[in-house]
C-alpha atoms as a PDB file:
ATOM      1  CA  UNK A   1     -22.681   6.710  -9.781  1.00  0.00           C
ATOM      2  CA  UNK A   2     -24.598   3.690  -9.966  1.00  0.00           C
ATOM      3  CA  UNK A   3     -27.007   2.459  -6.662  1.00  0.00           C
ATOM      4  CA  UNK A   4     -24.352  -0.227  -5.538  1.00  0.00           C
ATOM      5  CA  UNK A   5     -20.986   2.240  -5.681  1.00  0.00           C
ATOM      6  CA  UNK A   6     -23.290   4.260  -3.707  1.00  0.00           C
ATOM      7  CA  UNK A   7     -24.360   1.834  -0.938  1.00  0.00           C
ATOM      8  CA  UNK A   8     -20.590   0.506  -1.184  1.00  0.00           C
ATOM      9  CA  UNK A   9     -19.240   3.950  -0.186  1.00  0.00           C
ATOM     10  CA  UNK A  10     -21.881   4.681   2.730  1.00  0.00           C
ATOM     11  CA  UNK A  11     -20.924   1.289   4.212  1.00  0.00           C
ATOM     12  CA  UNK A  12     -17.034   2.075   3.662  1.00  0.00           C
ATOM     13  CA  UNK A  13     -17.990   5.286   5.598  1.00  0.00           C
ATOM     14  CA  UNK A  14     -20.012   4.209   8.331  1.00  0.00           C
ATOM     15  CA  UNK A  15     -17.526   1.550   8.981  1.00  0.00           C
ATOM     16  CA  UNK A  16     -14.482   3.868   9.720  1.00  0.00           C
ATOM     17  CA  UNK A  17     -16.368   5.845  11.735  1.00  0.00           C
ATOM     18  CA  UNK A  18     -17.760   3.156  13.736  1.00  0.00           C
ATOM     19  CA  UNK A  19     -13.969   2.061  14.147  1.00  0.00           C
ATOM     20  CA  UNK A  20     -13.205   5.086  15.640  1.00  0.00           C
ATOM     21  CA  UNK A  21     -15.888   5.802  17.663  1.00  0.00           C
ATOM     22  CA  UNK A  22     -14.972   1.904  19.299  1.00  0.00           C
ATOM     23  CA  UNK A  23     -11.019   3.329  19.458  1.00  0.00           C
ATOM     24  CA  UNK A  24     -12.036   6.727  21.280  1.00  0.00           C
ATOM     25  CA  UNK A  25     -14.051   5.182  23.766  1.00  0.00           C
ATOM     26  CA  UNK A  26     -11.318   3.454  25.339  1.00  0.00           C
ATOM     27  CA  UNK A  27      -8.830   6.438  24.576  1.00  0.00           C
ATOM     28  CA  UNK A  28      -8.920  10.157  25.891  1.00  0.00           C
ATOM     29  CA  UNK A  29      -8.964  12.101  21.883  1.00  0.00           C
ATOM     30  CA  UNK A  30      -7.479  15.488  24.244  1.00  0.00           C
ATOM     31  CA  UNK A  31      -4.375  13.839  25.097  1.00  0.00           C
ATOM     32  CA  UNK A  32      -3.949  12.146  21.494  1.00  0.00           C
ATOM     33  CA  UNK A  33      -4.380  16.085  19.915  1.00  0.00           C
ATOM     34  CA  UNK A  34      -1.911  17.468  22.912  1.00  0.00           C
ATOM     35  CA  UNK A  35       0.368  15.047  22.045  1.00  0.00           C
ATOM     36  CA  UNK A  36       0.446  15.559  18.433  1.00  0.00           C
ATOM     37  CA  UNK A  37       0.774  19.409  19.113  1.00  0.00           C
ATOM     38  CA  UNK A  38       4.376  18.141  21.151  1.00  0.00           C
ATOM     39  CA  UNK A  39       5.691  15.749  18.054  1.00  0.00           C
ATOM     40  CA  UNK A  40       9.294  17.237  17.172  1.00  0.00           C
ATOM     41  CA  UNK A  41       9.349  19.389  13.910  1.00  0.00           C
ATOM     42  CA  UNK A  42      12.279  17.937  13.241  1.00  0.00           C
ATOM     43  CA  UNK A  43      11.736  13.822  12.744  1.00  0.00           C
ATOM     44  CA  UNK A  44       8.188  15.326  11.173  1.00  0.00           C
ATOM     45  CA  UNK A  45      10.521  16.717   8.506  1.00  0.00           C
ATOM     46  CA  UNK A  46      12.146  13.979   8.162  1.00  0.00           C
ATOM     47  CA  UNK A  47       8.962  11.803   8.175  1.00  0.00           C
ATOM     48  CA  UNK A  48       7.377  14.101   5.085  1.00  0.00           C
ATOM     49  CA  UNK A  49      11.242  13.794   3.157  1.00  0.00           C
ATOM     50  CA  UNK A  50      10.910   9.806   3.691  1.00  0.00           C
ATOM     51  CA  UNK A  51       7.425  10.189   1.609  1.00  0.00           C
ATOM     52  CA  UNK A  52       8.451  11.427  -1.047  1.00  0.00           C
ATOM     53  CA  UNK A  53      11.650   9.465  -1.356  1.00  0.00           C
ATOM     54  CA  UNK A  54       9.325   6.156  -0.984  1.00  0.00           C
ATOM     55  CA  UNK A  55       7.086   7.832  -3.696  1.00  0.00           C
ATOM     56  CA  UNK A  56       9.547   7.842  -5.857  1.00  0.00           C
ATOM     57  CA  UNK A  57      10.560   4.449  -5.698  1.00  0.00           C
ATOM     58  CA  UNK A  58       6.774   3.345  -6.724  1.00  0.00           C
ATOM     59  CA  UNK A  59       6.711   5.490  -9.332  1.00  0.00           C
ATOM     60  CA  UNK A  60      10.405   3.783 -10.566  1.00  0.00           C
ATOM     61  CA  UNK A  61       9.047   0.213  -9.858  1.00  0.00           C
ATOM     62  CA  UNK A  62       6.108   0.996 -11.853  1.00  0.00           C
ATOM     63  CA  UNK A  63       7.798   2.137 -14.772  1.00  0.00           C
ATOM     64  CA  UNK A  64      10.219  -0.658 -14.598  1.00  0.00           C
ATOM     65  CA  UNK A  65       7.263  -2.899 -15.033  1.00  0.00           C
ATOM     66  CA  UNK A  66       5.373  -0.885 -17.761  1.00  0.00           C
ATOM     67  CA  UNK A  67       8.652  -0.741 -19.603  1.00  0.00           C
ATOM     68  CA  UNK A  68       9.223  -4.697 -19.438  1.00  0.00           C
ATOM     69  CA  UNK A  69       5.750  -5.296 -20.486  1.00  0.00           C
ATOM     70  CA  UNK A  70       6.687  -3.530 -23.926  1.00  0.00           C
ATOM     71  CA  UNK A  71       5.101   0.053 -22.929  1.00  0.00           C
ATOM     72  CA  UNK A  72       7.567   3.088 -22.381  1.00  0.00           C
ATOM     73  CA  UNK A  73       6.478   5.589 -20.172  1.00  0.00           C
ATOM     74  CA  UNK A  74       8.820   8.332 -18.594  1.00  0.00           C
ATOM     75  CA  UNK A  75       9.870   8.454 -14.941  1.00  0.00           C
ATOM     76  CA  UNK A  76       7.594  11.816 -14.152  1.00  0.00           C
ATOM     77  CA  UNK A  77       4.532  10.589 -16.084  1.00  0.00           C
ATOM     78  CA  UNK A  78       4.445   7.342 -14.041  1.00  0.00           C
ATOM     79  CA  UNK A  79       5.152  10.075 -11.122  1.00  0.00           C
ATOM     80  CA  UNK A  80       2.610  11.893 -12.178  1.00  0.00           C
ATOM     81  CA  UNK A  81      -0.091   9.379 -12.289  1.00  0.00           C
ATOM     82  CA  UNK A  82       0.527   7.216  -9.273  1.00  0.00           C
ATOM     83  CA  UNK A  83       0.643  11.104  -7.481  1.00  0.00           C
ATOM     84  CA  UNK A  84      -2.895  11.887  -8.994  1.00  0.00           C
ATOM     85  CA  UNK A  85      -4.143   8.567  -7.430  1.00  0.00           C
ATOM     86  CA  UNK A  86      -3.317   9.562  -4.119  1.00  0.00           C
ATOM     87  CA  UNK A  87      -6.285  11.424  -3.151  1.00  0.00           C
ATOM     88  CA  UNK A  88      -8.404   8.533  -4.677  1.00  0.00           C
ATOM     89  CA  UNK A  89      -7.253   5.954  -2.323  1.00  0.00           C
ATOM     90  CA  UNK A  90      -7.609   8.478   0.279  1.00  0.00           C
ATOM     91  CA  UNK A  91     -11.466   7.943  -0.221  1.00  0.00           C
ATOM     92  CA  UNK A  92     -11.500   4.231  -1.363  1.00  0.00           C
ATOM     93  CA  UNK A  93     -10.552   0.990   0.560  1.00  0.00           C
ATOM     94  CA  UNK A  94      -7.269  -1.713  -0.448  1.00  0.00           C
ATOM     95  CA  UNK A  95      -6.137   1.071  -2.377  1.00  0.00           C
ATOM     96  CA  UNK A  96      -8.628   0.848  -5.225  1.00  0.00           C
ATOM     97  CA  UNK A  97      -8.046   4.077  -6.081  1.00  0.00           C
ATOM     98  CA  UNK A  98      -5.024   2.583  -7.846  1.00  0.00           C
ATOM     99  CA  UNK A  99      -6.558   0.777 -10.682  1.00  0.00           C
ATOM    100  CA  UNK A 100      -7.956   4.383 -12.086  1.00  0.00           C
ATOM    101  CA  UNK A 101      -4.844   4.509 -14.180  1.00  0.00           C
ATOM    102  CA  UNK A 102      -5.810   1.779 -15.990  1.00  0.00           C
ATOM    103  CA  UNK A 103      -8.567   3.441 -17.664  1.00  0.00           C
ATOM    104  CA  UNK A 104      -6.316   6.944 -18.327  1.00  0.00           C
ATOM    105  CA  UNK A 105      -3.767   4.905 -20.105  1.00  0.00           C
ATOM    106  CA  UNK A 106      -6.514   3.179 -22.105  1.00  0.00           C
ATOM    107  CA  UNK A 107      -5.587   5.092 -25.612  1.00  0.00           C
ATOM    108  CA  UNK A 108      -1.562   3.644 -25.338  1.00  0.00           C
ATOM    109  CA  UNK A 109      -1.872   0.052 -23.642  1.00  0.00           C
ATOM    110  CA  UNK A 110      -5.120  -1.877 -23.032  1.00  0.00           C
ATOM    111  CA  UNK A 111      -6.873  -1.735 -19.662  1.00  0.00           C
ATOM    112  CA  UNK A 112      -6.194  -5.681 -19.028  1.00  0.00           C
ATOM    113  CA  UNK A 113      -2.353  -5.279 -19.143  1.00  0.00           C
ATOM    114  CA  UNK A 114      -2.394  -1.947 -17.225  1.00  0.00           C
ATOM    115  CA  UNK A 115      -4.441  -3.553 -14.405  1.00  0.00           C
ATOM    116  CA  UNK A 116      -1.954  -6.392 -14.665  1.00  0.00           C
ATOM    117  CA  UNK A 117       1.111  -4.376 -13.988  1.00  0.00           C
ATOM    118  CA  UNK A 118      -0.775  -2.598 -11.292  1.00  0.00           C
ATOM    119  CA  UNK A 119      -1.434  -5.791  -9.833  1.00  0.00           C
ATOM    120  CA  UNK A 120       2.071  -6.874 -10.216  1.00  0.00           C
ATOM    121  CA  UNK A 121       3.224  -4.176  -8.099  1.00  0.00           C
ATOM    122  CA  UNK A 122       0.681  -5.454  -5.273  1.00  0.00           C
ATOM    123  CA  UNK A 123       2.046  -8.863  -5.253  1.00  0.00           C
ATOM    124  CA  UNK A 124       5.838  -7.593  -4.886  1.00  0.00           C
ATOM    125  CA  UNK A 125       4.789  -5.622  -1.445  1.00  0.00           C
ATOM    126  CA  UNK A 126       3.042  -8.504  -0.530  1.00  0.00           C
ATOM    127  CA  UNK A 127       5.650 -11.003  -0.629  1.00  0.00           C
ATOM    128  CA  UNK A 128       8.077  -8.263   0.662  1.00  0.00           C
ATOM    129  CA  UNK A 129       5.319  -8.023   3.621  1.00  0.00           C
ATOM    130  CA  UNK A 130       4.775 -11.029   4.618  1.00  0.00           C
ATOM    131  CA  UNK A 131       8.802 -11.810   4.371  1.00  0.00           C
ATOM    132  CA  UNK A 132       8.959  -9.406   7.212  1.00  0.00           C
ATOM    133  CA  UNK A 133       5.964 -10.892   8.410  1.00  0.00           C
ATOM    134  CA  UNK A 134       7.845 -14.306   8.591  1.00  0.00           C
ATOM    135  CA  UNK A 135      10.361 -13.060  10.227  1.00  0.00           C
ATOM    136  CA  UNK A 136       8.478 -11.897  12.960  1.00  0.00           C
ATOM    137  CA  UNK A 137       6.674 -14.504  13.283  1.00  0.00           C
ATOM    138  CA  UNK A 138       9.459 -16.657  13.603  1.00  0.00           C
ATOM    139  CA  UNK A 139      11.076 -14.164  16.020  1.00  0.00           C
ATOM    140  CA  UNK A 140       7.989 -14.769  18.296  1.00  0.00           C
ATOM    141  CA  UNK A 141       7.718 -18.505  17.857  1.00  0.00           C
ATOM    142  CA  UNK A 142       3.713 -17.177  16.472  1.00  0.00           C
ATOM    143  CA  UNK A 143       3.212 -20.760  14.712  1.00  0.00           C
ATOM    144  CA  UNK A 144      -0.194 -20.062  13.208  1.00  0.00           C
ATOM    145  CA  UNK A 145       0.770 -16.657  11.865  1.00  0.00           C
ATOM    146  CA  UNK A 146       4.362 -18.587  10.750  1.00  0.00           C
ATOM    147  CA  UNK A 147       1.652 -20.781   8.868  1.00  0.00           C
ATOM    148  CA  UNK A 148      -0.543 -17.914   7.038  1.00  0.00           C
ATOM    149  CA  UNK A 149       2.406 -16.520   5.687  1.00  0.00           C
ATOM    150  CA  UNK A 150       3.946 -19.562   4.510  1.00  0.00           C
ATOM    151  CA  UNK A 151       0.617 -20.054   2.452  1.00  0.00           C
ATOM    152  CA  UNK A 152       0.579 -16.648   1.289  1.00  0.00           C
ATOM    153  CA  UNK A 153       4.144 -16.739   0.506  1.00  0.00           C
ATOM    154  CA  UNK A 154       3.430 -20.082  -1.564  1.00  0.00           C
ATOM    155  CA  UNK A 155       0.300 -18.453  -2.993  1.00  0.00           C
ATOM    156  CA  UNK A 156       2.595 -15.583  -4.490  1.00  0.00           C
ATOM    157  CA  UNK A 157       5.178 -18.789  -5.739  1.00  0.00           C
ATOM    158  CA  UNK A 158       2.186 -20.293  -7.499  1.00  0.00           C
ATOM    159  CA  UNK A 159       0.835 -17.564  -9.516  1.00  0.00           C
ATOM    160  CA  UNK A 160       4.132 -16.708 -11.013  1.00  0.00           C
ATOM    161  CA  UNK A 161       4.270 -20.336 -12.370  1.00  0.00           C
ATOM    162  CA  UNK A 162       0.449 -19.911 -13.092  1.00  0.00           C
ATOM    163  CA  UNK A 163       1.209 -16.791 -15.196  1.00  0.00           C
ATOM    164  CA  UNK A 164       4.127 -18.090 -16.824  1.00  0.00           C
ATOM    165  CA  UNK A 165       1.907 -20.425 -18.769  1.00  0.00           C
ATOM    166  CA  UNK A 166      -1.201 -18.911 -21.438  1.00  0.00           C
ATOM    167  CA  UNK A 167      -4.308 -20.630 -20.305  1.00  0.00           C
ATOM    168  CA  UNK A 168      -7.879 -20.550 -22.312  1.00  0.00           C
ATOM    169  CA  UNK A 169     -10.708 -21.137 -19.956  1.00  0.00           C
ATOM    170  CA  UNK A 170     -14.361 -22.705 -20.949  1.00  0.00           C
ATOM    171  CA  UNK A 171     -15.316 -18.452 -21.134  1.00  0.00           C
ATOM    172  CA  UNK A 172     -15.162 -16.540 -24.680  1.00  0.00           C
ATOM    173  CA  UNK A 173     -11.863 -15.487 -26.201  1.00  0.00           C
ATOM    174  CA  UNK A 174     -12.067 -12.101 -25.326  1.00  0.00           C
ATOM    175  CA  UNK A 175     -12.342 -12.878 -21.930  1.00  0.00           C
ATOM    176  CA  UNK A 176      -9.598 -15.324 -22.223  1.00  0.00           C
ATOM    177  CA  UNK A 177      -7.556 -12.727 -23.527  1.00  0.00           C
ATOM    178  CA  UNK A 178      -8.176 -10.384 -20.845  1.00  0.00           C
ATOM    179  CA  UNK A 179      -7.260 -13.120 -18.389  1.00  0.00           C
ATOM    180  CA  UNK A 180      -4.030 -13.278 -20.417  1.00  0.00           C
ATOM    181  CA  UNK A 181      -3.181 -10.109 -20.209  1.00  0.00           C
ATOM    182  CA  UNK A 182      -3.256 -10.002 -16.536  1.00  0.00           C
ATOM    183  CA  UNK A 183      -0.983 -12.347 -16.559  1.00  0.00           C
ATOM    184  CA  UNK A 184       1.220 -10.897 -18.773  1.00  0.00           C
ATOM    185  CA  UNK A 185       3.334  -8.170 -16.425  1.00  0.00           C
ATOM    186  CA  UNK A 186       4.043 -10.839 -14.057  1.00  0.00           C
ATOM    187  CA  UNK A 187       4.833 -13.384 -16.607  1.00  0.00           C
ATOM    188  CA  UNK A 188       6.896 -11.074 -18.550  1.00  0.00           C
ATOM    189  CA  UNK A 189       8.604  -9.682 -15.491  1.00  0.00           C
ATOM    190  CA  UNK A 190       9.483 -13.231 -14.231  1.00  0.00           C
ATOM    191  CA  UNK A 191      11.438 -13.809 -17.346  1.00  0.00           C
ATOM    192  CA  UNK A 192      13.399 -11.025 -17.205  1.00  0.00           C
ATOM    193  CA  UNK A 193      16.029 -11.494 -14.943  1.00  0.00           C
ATOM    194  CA  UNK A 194      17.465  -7.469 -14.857  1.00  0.00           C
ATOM    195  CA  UNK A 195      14.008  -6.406 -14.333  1.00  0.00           C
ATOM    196  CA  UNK A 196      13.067  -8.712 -12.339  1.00  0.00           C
ATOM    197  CA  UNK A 197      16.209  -7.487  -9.987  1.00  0.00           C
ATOM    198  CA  UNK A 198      15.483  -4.221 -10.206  1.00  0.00           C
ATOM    199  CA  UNK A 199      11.926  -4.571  -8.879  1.00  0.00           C
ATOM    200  CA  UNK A 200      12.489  -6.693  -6.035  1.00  0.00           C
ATOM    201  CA  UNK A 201      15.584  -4.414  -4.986  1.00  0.00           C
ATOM    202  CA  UNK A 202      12.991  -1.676  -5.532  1.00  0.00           C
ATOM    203  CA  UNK A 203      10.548  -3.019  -3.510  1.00  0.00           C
ATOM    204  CA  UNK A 204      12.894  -3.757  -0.517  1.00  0.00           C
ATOM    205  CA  UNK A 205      13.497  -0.044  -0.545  1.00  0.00           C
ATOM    206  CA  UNK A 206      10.362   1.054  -0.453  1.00  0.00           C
ATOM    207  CA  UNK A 207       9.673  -0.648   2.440  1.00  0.00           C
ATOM    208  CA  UNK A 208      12.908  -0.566   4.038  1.00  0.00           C
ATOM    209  CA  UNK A 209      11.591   3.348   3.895  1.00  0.00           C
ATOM    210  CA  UNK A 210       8.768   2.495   5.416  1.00  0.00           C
ATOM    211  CA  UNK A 211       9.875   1.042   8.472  1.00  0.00           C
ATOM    212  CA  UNK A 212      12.343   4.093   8.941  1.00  0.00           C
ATOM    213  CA  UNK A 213       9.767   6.282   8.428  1.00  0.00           C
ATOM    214  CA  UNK A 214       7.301   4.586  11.163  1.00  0.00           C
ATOM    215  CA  UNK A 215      10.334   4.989  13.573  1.00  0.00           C
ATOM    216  CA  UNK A 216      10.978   8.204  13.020  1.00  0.00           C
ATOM    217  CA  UNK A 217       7.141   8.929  14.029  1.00  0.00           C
ATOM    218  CA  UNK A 218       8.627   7.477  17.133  1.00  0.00           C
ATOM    219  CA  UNK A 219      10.562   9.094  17.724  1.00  0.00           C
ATOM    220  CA  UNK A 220       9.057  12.435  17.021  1.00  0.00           C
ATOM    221  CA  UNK A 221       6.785  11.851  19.899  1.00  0.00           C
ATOM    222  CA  UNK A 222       9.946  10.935  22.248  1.00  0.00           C
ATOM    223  CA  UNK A 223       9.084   6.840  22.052  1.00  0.00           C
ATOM    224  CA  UNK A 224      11.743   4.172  21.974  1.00  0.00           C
ATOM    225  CA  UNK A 225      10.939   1.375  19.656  1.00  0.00           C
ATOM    226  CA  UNK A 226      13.482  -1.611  18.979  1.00  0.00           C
ATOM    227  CA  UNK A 227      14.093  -1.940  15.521  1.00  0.00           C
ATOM    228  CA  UNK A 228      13.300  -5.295  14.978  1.00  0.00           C
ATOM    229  CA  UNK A 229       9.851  -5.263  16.766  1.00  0.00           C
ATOM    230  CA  UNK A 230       8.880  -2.394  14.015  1.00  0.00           C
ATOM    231  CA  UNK A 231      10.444  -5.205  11.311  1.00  0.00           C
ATOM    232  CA  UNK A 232       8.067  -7.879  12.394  1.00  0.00           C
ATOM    233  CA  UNK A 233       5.214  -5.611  13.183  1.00  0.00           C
ATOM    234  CA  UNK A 234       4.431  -2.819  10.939  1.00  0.00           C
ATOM    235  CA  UNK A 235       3.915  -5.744   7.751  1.00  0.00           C
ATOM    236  CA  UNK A 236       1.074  -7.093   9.858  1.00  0.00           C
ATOM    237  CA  UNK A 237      -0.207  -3.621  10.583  1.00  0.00           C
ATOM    238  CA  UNK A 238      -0.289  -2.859   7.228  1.00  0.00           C
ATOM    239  CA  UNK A 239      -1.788  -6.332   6.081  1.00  0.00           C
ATOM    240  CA  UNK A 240      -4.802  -4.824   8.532  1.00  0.00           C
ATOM    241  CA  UNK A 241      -4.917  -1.902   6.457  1.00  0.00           C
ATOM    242  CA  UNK A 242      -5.390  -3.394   3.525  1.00  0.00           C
ATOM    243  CA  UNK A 243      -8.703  -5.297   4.559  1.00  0.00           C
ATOM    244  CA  UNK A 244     -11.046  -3.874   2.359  1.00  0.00           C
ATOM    245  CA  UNK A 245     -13.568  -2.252   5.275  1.00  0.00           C
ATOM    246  CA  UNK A 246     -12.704   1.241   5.768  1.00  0.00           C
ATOM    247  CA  UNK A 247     -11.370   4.661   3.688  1.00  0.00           C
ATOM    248  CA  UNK A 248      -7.559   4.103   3.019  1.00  0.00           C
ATOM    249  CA  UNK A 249      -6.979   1.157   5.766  1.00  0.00           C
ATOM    250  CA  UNK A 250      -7.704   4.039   8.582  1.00  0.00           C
ATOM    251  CA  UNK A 251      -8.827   2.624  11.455  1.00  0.00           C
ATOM    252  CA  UNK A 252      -8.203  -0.920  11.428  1.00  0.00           C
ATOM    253  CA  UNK A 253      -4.353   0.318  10.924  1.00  0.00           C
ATOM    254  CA  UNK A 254      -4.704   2.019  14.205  1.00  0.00           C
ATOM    255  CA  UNK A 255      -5.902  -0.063  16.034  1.00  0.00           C
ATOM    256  CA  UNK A 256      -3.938  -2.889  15.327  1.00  0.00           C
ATOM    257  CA  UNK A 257      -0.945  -0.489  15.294  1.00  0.00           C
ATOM    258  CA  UNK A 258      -2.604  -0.055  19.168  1.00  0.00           C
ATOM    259  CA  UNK A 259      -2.446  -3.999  19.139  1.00  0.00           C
ATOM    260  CA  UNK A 260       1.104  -4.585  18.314  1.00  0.00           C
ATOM    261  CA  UNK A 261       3.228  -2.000  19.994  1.00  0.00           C
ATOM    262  CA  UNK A 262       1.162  -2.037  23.489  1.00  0.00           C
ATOM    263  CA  UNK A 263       4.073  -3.093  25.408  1.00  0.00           C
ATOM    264  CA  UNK A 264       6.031   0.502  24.013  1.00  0.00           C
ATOM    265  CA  UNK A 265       3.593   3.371  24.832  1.00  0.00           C
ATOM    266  CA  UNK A 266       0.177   4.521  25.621  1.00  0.00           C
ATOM    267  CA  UNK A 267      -2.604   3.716  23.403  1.00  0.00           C
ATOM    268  CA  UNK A 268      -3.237   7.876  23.160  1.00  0.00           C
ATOM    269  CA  UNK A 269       0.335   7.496  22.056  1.00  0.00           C
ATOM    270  CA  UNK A 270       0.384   5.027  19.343  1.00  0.00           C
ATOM    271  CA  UNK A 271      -2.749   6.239  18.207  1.00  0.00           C
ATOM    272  CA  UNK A 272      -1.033   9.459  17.873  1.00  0.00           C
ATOM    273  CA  UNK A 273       1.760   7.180  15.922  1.00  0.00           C
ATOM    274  CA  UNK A 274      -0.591   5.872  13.445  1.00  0.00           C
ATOM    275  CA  UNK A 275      -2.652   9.084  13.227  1.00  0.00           C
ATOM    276  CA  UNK A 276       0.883  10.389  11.710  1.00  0.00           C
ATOM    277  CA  UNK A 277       1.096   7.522   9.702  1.00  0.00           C
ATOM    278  CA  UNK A 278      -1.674   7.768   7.949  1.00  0.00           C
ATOM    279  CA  UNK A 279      -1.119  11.942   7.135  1.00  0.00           C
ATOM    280  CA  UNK A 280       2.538  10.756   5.503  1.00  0.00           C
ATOM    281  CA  UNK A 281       1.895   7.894   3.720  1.00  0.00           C
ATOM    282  CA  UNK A 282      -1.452   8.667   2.640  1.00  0.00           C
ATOM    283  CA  UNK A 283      -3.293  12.448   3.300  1.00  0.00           C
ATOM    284  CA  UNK A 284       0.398  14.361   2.852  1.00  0.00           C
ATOM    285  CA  UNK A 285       0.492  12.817  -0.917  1.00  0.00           C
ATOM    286  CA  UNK A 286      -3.046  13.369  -1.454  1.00  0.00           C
ATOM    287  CA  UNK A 287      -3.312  17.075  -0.701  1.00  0.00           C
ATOM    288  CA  UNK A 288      -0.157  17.315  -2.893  1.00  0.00           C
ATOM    289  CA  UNK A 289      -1.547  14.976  -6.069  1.00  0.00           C
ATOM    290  CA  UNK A 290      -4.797  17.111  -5.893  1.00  0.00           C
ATOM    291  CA  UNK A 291      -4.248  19.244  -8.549  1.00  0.00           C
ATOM    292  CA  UNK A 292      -3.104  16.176 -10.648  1.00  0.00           C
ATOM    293  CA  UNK A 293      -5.834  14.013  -9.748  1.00  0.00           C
ATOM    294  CA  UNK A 294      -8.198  17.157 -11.688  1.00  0.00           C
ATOM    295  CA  UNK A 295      -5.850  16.601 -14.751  1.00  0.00           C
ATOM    296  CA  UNK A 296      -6.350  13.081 -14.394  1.00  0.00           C
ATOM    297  CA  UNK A 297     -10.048  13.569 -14.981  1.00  0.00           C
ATOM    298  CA  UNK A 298      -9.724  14.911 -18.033  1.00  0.00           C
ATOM    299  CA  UNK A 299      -6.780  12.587 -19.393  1.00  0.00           C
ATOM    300  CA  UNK A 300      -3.087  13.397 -18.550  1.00  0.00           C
ATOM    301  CA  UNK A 301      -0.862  14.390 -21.764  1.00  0.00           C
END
């Protein structure tokens, strides 16, 4: 690993767990493990079933997206790899981890078009996020947050046109090309209506499992939440998590998930919430893509 991956990682590190070490000063860690040891069985169940349903729905979209972009790949090999990813973002900040199947697929599709569908996927949850973000926003009368997501919204709007049209930048052609490609799954996926459809309706259930899932961690700890308050805050939650400062969003998540739902429980509570958040969304689907991710090393067939 070279000197700057290195340093990058320590940093990633130290940052979580000087994030937590500022979150357990002002909460009692005892009462957040007591409370865990009281969450219901039952809605845990149902939390770990939610999981997989929503990780079947990325590994769907995904596939949609390779398959529009002129690469067919099966259902359970997209599973597959997106699974053996898991434990990599686990470890890596903004989900990073994610690009690794770029370079495993290198042999079918080039790395540039891969790493273009994979970004593809990042821009549907964020303009699904911050459309739940909006409304939110909106809900609260939050005019400067109404205004971010407007220009993030309008950011998405812009580089569909952008990619809808081949550019060739001042740069050599091989770059240009890889600039292209980029492009191409969203360009590609724009002009195709059906797929288009499909991804977007995808997309809306993947989240739509989302926020069902983060109200069933409610309510495994015996918390009422209204529905709409989880609508308008979880996006902004995640949009936390995604800052690229600390291993898999942890810590940042919590505490704005501490942040946004103060007015519901105790802070041991919803850090007990996002605690379980974090285990079914991310460490849950690690532990169980392990074995894949040791395939993945060596190339998946």
């Amino acid at each position: 690993m070279k000197p700057k991956k290195i340093f990058r990682s320590i940093f990633v590190i130290l940052i979580t767990l000087l994030v937590f070490y500022l979150i357990f000063k002002t909460i009692d860690f005892h009462t957040v493990v007591n409370i865990l040891f009281k969450a219901s069985p039952f809605w845990l169940m149902i939390a770990g079933f939610l999981s997989v349903l929503s990780l079947m729905g990325t590994s769907k979209r995904w596939q949609i997206i390779l398959n529009t972009i002129g690469y067919e790949i099966s259902f359970s090999k997209s599973l597959r790899l997106i699974l053996a990813t898991y434990p990599l973002n686990s470890i890596m900040p903004s989900k990073s981890g994610d690009f690794i199947r770029a370079y495993y697929l290198r042999g079918k599709i080039s790395i540039s078009k891969t790493t273009g569908s994979i970004i593809a996927e990042r821009i549907f949850d964020i303009l699904l996020l911050a459309s739940l973000s909006l409304i939110g926003a909106v809900y609260y009368g939050n005019k400067a947050l109404i205004a971010v997501v407007l220009l993030v919204i309008l950011a998405i709007i812009i580089a569909f046109v952008v990619a809808n049209k081949n550019f060739n930048l001042p740069i050599k052609p091989s770059w240009n090309k890889k600039l292209n490609n980029l492009a191409l799954s969203i360009e590609q996926v724009s002009k195709n209506r059906i797929a288009f459809i499909k991804i977007v309706m995808t997309s809306i259930g993947i989240w739509i499992l989302a926020i069902i899932q983060f109200h069933v961690l409610f309510s495994a700890l015996g918390i009422e939440v209204p529905w709409f308050s989880i609508i308008a805050n979880l996006p902004i939650a995640v949009f936390v998590g995604l800052i690229p400062v600390t291993l898999g969003g942890m810590g940042t998540r919590d505490a704005a998930i501490i942040l946004l739902f103060s007015g519901f429980a105790t802070n041991e509570e919803l850090m007990s919430v996002g605690i379980l958040f974090s285990f079914f969304r991310m460490w849950l689907l690690s532990f169980l893509g392990l074995p894949l991710t040791q395939k993945l090393t060596r190339g998946i067939k």
